[in-house]
PDB file of N, CA and C in Angstrom:
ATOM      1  N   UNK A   1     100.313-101.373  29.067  1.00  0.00           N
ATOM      2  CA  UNK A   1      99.952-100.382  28.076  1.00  0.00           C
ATOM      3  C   UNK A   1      98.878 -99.475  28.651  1.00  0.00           C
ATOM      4  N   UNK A   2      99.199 -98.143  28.407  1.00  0.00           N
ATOM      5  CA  UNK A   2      97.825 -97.331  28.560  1.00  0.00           C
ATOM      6  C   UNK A   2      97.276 -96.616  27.693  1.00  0.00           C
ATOM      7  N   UNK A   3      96.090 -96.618  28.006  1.00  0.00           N
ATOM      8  CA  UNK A   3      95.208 -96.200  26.909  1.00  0.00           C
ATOM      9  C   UNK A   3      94.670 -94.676  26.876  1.00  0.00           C
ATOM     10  N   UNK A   4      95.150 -93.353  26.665  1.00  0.00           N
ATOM     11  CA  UNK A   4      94.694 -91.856  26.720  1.00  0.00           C
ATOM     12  C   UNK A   4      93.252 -91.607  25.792  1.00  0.00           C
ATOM     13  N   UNK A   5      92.520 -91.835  26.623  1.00  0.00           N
ATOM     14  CA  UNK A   5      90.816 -91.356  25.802  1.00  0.00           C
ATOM     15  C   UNK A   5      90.900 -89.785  25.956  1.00  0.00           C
ATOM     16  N   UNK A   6      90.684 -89.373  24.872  1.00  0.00           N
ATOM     17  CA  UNK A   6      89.708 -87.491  24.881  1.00  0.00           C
ATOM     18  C   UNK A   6      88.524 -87.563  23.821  1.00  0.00           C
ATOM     19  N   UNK A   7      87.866 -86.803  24.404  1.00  0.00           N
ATOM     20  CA  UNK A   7      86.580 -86.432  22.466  1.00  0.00           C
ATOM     21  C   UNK A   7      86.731 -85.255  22.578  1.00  0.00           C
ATOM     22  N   UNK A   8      87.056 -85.280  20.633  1.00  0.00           N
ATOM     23  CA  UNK A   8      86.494 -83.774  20.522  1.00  0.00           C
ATOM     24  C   UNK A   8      85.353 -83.751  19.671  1.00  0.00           C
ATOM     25  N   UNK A   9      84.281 -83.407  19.975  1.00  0.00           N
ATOM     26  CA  UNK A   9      82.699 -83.497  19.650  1.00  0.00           C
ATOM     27  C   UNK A   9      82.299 -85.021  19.691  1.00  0.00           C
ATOM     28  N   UNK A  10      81.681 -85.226  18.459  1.00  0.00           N
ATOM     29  CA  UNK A  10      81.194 -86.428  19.165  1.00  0.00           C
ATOM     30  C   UNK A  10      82.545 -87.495  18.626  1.00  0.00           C
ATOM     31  N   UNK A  11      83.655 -87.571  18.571  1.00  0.00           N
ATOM     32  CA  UNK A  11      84.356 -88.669  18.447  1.00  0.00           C
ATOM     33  C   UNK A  11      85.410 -88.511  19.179  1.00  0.00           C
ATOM     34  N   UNK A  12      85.724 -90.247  19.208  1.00  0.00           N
ATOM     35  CA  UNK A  12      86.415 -90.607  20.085  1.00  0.00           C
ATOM     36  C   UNK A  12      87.888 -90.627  19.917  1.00  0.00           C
ATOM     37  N   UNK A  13      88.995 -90.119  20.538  1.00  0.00           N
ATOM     38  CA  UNK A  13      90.291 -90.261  20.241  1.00  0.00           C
ATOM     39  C   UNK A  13      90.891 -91.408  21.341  1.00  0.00           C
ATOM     40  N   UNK A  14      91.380 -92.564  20.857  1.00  0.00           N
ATOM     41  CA  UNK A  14      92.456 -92.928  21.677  1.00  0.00           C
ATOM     42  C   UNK A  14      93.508 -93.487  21.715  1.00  0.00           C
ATOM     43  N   UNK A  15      94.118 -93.114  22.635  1.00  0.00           N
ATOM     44  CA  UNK A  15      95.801 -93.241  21.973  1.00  0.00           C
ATOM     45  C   UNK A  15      96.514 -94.525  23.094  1.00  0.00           C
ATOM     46  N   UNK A  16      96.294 -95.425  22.383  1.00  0.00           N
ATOM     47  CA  UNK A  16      97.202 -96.398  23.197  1.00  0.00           C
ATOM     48  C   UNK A  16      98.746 -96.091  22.959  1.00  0.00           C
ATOM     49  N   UNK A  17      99.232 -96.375  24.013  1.00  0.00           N
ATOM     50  CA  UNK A  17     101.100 -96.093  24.758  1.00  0.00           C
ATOM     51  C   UNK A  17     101.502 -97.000  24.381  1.00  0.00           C
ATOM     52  N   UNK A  18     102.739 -97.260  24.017  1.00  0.00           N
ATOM     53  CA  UNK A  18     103.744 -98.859  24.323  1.00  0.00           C
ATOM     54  C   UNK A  18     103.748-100.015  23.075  1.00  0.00           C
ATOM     55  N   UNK A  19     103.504-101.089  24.031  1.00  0.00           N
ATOM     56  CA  UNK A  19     103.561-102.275  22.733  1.00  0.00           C
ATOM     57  C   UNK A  19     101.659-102.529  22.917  1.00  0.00           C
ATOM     58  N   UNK A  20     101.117-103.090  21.913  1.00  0.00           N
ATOM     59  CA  UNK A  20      99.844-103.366  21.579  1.00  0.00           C
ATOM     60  C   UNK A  20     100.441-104.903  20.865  1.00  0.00           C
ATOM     61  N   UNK A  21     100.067-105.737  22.582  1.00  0.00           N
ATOM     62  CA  UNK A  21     100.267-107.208  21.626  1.00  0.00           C
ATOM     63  C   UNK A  21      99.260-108.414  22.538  1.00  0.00           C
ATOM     64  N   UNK A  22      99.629-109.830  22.878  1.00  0.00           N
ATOM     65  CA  UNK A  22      98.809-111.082  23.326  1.00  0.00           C
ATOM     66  C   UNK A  22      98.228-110.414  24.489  1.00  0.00           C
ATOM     67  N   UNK A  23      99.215-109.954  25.663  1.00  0.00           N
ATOM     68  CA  UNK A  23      99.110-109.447  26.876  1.00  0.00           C
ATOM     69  C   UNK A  23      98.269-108.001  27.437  1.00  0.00           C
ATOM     70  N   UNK A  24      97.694-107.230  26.402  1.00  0.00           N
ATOM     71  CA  UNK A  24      97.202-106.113  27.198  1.00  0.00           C
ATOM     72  C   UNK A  24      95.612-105.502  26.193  1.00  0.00           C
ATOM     73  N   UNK A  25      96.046-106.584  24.407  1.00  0.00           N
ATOM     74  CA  UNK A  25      95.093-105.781  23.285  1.00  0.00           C
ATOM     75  C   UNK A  25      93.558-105.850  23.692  1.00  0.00           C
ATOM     76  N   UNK A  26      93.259-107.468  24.478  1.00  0.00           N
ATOM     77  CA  UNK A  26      91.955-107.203  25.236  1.00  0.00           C
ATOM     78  C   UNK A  26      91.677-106.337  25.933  1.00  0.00           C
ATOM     79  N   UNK A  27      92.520-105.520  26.656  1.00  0.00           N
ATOM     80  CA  UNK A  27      92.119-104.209  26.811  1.00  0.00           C
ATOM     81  C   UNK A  27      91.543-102.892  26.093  1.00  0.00           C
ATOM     82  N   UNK A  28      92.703-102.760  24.633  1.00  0.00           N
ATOM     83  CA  UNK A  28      91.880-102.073  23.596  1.00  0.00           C
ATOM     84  C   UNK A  28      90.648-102.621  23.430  1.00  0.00           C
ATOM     85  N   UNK A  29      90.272-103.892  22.752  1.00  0.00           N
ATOM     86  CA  UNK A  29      89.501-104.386  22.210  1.00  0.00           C
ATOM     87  C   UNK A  29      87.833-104.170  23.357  1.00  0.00           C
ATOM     88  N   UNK A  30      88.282-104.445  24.872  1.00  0.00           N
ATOM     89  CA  UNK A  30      86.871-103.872  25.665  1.00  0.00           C
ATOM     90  C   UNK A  30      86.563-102.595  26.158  1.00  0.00           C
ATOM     91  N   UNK A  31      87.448-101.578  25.873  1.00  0.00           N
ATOM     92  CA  UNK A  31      87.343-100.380  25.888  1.00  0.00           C
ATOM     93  C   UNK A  31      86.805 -99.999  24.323  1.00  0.00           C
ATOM     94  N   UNK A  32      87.323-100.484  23.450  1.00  0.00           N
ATOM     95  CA  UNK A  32      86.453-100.586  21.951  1.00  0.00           C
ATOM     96  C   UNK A  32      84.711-100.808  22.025  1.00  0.00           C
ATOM     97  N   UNK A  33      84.480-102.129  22.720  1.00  0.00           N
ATOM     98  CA  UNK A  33      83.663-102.487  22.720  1.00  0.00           C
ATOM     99  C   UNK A  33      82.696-101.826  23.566  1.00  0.00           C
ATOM    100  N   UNK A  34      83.027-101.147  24.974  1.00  0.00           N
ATOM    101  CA  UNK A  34      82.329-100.300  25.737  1.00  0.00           C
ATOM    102  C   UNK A  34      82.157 -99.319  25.198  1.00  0.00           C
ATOM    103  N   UNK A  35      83.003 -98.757  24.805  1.00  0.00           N
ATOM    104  CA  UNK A  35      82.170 -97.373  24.097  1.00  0.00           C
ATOM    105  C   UNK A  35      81.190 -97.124  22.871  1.00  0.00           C
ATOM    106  N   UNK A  36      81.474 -98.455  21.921  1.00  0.00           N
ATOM    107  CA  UNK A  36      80.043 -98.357  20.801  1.00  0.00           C
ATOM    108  C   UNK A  36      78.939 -98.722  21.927  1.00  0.00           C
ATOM    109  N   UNK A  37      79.195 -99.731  22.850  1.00  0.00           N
ATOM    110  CA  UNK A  37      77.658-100.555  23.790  1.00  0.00           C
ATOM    111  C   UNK A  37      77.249 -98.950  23.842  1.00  0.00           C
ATOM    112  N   UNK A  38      77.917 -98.158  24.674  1.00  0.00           N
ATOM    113  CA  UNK A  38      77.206 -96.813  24.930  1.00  0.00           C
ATOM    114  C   UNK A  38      76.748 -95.532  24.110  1.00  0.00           C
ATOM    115  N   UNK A  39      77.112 -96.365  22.805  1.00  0.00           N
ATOM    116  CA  UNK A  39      76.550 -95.011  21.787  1.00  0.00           C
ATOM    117  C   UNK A  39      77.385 -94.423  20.930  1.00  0.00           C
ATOM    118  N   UNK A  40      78.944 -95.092  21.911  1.00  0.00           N
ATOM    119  CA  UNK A  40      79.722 -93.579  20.169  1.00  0.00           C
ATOM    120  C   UNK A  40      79.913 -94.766  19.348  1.00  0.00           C
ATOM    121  N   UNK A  41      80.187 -94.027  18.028  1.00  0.00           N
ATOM    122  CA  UNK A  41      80.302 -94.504  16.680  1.00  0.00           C
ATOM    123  C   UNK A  41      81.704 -94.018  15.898  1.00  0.00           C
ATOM    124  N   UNK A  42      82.165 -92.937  16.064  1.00  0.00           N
ATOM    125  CA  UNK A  42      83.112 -92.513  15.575  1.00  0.00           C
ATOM    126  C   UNK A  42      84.687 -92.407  16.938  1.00  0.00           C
ATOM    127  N   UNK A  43      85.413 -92.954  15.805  1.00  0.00           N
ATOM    128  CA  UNK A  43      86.819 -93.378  16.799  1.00  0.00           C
ATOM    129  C   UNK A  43      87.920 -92.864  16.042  1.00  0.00           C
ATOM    130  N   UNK A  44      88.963 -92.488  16.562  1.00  0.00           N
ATOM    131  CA  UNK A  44      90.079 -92.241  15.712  1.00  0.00           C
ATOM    132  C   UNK A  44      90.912 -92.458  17.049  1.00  0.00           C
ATOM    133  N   UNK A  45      92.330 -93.771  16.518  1.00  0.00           N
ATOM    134  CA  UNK A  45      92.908 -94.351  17.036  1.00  0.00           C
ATOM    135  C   UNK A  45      94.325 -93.616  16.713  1.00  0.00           C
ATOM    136  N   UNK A  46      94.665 -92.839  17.819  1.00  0.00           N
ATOM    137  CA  UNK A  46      96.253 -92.158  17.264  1.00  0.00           C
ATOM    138  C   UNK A  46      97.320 -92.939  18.110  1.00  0.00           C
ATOM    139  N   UNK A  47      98.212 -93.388  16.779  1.00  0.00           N
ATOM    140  CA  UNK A  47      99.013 -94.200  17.119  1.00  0.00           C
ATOM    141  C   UNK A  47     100.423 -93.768  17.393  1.00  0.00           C
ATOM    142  N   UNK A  48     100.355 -92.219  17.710  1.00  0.00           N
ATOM    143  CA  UNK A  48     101.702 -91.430  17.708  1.00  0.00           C
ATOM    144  C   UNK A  48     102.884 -92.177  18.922  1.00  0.00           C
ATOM    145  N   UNK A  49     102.307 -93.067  19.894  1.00  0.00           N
ATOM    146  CA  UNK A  49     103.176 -93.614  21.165  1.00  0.00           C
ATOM    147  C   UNK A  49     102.968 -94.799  20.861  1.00  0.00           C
ATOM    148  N   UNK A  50     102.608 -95.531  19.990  1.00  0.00           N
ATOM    149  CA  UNK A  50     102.665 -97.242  19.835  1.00  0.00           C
ATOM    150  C   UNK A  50     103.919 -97.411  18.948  1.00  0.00           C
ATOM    151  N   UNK A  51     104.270 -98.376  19.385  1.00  0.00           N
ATOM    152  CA  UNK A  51     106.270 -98.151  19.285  1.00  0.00           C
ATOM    153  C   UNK A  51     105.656-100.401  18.942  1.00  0.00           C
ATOM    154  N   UNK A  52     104.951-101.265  18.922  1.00  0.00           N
ATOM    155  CA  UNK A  52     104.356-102.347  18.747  1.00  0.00           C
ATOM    156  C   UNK A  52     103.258-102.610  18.423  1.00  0.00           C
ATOM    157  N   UNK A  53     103.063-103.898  17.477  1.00  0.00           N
ATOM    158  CA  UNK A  53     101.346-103.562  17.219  1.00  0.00           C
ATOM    159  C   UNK A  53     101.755-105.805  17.083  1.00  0.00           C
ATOM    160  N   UNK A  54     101.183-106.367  17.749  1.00  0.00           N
ATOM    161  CA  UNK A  54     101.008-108.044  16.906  1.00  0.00           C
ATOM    162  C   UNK A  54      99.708-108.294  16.438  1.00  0.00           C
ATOM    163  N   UNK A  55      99.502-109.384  16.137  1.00  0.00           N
ATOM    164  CA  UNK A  55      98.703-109.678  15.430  1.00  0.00           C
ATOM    165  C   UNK A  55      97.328-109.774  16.554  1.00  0.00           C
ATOM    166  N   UNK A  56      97.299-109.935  17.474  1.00  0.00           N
ATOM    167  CA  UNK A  56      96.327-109.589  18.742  1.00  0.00           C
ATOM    168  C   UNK A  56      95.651-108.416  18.777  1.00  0.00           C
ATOM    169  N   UNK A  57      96.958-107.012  18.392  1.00  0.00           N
ATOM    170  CA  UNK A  57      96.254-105.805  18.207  1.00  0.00           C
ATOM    171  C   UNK A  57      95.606-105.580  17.178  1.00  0.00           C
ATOM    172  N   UNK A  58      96.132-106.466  15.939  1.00  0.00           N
ATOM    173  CA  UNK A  58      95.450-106.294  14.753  1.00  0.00           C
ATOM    174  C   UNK A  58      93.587-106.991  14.978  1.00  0.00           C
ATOM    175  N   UNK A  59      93.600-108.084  15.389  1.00  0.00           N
ATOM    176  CA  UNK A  59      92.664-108.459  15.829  1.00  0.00           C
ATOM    177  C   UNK A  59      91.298-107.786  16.742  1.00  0.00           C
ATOM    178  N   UNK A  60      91.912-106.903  17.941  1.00  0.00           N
ATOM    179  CA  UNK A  60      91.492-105.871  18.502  1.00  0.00           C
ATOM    180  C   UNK A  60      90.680-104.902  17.693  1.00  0.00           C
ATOM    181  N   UNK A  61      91.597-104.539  16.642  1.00  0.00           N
ATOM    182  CA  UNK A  61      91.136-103.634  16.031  1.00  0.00           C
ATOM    183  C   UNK A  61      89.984-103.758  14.793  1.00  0.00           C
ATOM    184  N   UNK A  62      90.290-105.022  14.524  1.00  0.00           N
ATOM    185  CA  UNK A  62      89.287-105.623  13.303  1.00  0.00           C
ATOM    186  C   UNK A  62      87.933-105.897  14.311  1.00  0.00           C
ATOM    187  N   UNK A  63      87.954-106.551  15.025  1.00  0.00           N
ATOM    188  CA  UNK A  63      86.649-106.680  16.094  1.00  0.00           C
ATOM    189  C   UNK A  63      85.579-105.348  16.274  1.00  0.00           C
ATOM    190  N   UNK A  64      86.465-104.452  16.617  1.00  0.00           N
ATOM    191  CA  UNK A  64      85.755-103.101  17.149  1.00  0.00           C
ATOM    192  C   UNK A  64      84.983-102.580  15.416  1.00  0.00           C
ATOM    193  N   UNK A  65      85.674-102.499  14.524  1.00  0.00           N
ATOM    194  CA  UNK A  65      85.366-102.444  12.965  1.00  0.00           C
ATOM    195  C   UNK A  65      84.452-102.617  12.472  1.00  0.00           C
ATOM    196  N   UNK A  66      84.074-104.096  12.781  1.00  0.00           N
ATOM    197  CA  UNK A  66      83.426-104.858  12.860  1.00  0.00           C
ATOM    198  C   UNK A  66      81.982-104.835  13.282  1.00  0.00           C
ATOM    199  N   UNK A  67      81.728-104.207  14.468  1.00  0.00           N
ATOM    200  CA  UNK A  67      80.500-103.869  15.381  1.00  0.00           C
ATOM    201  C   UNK A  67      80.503-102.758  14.835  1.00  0.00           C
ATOM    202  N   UNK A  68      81.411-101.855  14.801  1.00  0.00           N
ATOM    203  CA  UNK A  68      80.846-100.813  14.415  1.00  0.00           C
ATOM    204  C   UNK A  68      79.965-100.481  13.023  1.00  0.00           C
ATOM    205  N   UNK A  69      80.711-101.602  12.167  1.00  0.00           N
ATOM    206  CA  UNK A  69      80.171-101.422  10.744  1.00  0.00           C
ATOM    207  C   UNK A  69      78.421-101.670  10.562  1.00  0.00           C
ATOM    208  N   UNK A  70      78.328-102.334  11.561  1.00  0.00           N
ATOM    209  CA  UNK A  70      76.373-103.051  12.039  1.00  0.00           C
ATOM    210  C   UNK A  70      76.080-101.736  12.805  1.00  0.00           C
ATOM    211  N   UNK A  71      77.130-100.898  13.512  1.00  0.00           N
ATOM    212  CA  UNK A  71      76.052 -99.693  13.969  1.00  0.00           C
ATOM    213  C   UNK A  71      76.237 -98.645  12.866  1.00  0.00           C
ATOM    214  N   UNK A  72      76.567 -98.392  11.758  1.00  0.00           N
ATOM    215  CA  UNK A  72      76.730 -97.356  11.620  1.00  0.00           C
ATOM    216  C   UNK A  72      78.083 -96.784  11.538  1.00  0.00           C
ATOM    217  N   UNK A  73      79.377 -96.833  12.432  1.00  0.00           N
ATOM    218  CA  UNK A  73      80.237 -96.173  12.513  1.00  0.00           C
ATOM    219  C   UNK A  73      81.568 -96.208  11.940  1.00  0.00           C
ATOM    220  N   UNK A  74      82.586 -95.689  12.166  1.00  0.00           N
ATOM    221  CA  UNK A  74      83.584 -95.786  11.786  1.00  0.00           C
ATOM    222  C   UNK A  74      84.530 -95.479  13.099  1.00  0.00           C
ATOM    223  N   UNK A  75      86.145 -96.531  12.499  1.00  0.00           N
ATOM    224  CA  UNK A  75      87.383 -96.331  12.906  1.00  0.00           C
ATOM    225  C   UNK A  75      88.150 -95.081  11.921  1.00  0.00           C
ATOM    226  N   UNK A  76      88.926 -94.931  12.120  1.00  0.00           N
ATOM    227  CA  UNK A  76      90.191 -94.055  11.550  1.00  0.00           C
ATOM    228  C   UNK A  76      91.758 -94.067  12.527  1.00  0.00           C
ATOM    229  N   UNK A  77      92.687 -94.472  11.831  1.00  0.00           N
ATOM    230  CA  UNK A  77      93.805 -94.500  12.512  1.00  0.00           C
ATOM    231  C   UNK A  77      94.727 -93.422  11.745  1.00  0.00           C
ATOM    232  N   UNK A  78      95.935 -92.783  12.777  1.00  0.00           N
ATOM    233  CA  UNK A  78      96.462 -91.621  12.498  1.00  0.00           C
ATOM    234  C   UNK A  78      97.631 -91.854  13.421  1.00  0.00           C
ATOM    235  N   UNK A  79      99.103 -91.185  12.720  1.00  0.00           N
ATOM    236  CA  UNK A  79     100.408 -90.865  13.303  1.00  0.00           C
ATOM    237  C   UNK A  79     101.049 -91.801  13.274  1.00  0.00           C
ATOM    238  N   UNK A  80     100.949 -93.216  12.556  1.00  0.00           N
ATOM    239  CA  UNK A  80     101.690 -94.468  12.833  1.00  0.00           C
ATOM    240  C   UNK A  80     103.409 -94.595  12.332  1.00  0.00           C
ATOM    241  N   UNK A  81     104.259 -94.440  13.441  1.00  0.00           N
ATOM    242  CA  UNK A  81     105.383 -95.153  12.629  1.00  0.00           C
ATOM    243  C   UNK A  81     105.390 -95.707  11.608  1.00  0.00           C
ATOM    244  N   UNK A  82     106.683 -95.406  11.290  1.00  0.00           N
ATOM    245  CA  UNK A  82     106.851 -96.360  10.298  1.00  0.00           C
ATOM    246  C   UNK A  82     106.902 -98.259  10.019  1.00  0.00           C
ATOM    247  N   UNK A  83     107.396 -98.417  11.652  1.00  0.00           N
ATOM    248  CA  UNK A  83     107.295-100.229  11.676  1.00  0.00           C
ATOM    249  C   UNK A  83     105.937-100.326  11.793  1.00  0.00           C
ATOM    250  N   UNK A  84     105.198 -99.527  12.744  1.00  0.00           N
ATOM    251  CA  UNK A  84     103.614 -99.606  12.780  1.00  0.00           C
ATOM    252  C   UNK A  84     102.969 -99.969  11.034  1.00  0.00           C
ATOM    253  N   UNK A  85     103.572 -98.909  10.530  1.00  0.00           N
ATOM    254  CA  UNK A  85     102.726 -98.807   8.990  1.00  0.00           C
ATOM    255  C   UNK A  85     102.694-100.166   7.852  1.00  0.00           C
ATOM    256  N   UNK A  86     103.987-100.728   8.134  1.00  0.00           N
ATOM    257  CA  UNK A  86     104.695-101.373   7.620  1.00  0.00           C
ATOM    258  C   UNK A  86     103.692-102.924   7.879  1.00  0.00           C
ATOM    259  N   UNK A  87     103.708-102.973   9.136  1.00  0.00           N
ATOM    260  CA  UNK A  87     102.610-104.006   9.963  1.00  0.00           C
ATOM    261  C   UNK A  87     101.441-104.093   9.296  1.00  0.00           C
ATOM    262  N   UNK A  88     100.919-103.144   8.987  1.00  0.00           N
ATOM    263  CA  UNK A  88      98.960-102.701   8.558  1.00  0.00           C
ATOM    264  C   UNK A  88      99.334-103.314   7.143  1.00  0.00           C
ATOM    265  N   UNK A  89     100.511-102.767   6.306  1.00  0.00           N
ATOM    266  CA  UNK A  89     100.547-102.538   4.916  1.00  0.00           C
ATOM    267  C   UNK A  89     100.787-104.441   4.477  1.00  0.00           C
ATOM    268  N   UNK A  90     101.486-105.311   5.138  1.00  0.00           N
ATOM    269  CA  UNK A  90     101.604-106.441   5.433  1.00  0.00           C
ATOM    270  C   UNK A  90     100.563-106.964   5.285  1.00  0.00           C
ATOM    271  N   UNK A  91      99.907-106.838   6.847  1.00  0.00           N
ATOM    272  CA  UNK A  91      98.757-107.810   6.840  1.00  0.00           C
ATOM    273  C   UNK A  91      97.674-107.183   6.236  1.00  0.00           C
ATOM    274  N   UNK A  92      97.497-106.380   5.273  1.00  0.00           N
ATOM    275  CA  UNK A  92      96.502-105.767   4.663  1.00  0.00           C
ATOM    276  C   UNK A  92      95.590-105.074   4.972  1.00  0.00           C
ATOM    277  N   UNK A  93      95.855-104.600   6.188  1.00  0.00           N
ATOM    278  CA  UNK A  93      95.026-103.721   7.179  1.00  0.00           C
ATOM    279  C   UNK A  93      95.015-102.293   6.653  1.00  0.00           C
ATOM    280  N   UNK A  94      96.101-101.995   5.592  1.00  0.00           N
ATOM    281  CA  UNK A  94      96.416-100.496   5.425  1.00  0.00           C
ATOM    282  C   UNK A  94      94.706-100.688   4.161  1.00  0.00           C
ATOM    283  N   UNK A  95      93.952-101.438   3.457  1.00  0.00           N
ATOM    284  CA  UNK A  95      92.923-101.422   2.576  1.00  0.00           C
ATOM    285  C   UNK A  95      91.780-101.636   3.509  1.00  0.00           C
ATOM    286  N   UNK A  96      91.558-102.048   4.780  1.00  0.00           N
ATOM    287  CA  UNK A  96      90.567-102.013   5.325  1.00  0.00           C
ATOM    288  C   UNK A  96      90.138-100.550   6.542  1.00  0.00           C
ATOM    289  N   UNK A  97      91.447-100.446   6.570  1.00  0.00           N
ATOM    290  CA  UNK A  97      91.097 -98.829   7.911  1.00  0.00           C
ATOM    291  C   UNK A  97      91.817 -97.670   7.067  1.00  0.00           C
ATOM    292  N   UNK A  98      90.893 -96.017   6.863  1.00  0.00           N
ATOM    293  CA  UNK A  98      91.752 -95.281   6.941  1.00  0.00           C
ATOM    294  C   UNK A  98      93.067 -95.151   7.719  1.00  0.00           C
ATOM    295  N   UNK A  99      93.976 -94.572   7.093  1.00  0.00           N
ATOM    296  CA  UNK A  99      95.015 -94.439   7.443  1.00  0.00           C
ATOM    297  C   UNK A  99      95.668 -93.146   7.514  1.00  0.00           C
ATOM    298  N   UNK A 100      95.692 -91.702   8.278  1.00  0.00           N
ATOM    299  CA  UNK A 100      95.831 -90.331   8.120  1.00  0.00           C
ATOM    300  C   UNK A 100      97.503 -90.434   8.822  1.00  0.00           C
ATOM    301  N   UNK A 101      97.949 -89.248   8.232  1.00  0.00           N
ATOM    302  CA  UNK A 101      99.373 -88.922   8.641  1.00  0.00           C
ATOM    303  C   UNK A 101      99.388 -88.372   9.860  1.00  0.00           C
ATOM    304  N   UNK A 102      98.340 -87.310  10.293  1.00  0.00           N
ATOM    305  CA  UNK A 102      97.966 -86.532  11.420  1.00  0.00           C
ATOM    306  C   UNK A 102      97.067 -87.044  11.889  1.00  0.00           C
ATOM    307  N   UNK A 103      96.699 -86.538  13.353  1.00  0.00           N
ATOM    308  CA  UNK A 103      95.285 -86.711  14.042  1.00  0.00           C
ATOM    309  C   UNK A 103      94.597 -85.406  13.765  1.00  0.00           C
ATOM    310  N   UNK A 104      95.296 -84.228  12.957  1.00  0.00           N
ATOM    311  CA  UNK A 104      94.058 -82.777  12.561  1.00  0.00           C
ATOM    312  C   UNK A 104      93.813 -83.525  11.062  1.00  0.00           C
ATOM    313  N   UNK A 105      94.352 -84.221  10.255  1.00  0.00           N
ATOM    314  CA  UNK A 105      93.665 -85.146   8.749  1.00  0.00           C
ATOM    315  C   UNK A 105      92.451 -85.930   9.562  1.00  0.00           C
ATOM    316  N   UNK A 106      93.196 -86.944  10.375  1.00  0.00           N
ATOM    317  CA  UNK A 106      91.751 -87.911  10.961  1.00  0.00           C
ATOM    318  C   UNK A 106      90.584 -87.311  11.290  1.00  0.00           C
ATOM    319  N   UNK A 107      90.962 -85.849  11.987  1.00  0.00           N
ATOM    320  CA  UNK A 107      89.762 -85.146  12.461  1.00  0.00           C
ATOM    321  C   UNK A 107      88.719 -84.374  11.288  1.00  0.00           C
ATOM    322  N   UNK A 108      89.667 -83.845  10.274  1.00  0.00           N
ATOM    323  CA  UNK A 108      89.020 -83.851   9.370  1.00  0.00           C
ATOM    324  C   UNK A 108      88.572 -84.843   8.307  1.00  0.00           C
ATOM    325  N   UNK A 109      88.930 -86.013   8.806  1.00  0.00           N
ATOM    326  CA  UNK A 109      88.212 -86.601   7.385  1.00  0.00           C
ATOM    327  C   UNK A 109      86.472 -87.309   8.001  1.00  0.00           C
ATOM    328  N   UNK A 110      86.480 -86.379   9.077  1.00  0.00           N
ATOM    329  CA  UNK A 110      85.055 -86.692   9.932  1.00  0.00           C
ATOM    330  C   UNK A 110      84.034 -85.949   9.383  1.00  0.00           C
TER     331      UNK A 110
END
């Protein structure tokens, strides 16, 4: 899986590729974690190329949430398929993370 970082101002966009599952989500999850250690706070996770999400990524993503909520910051996720959506709405993830149709909604709901 790869992971496409950009910012536009001070937040963070990134767009993991592929499947997000056991084998690669510790990757999200320390690229999560490196970038609050260094200061950002605001993230928006566009999920327009994640075509997989298991319960590892869900995990990933609750972690980073998590720290961030003790600094201050926020997640926001944007563009998710429909099996993607379906996943969040399941495990109840769609009541704990925004959820935007676009990444120009995510950007604005900054």
């Amino acid at each position: 899986m790869n992971i496409l970082e950009n910012k536009n101002g001070n937040i963070v966009i990134l767009a993991p590729q592929g499947r997000l599952d056991i084998t690669n989500s510790g990757d999200l999850e320390k690229k999560l974690l490196s970038l609050i250690d260094i200061g950002e706070k605001q993230f928006i996770l566009d999920f327009r190329n994640l075509i997989y999400i298991s319960s590892n990524g869900l995990r990933a993503l609750l972690v980073g949430a998590k720290r961030l909520k003790g600094e201050g910051g926020t997640i926001v996720l944007c563009s998710m398929a429909e099996q993607i959506k379906e996943v969040f709405d399941c495990a109840g993830f769609s009541s704990i993370f925004k959820i935007y149709s676009t990444d120009t909604e995510a950007l604005e709901a900054f």
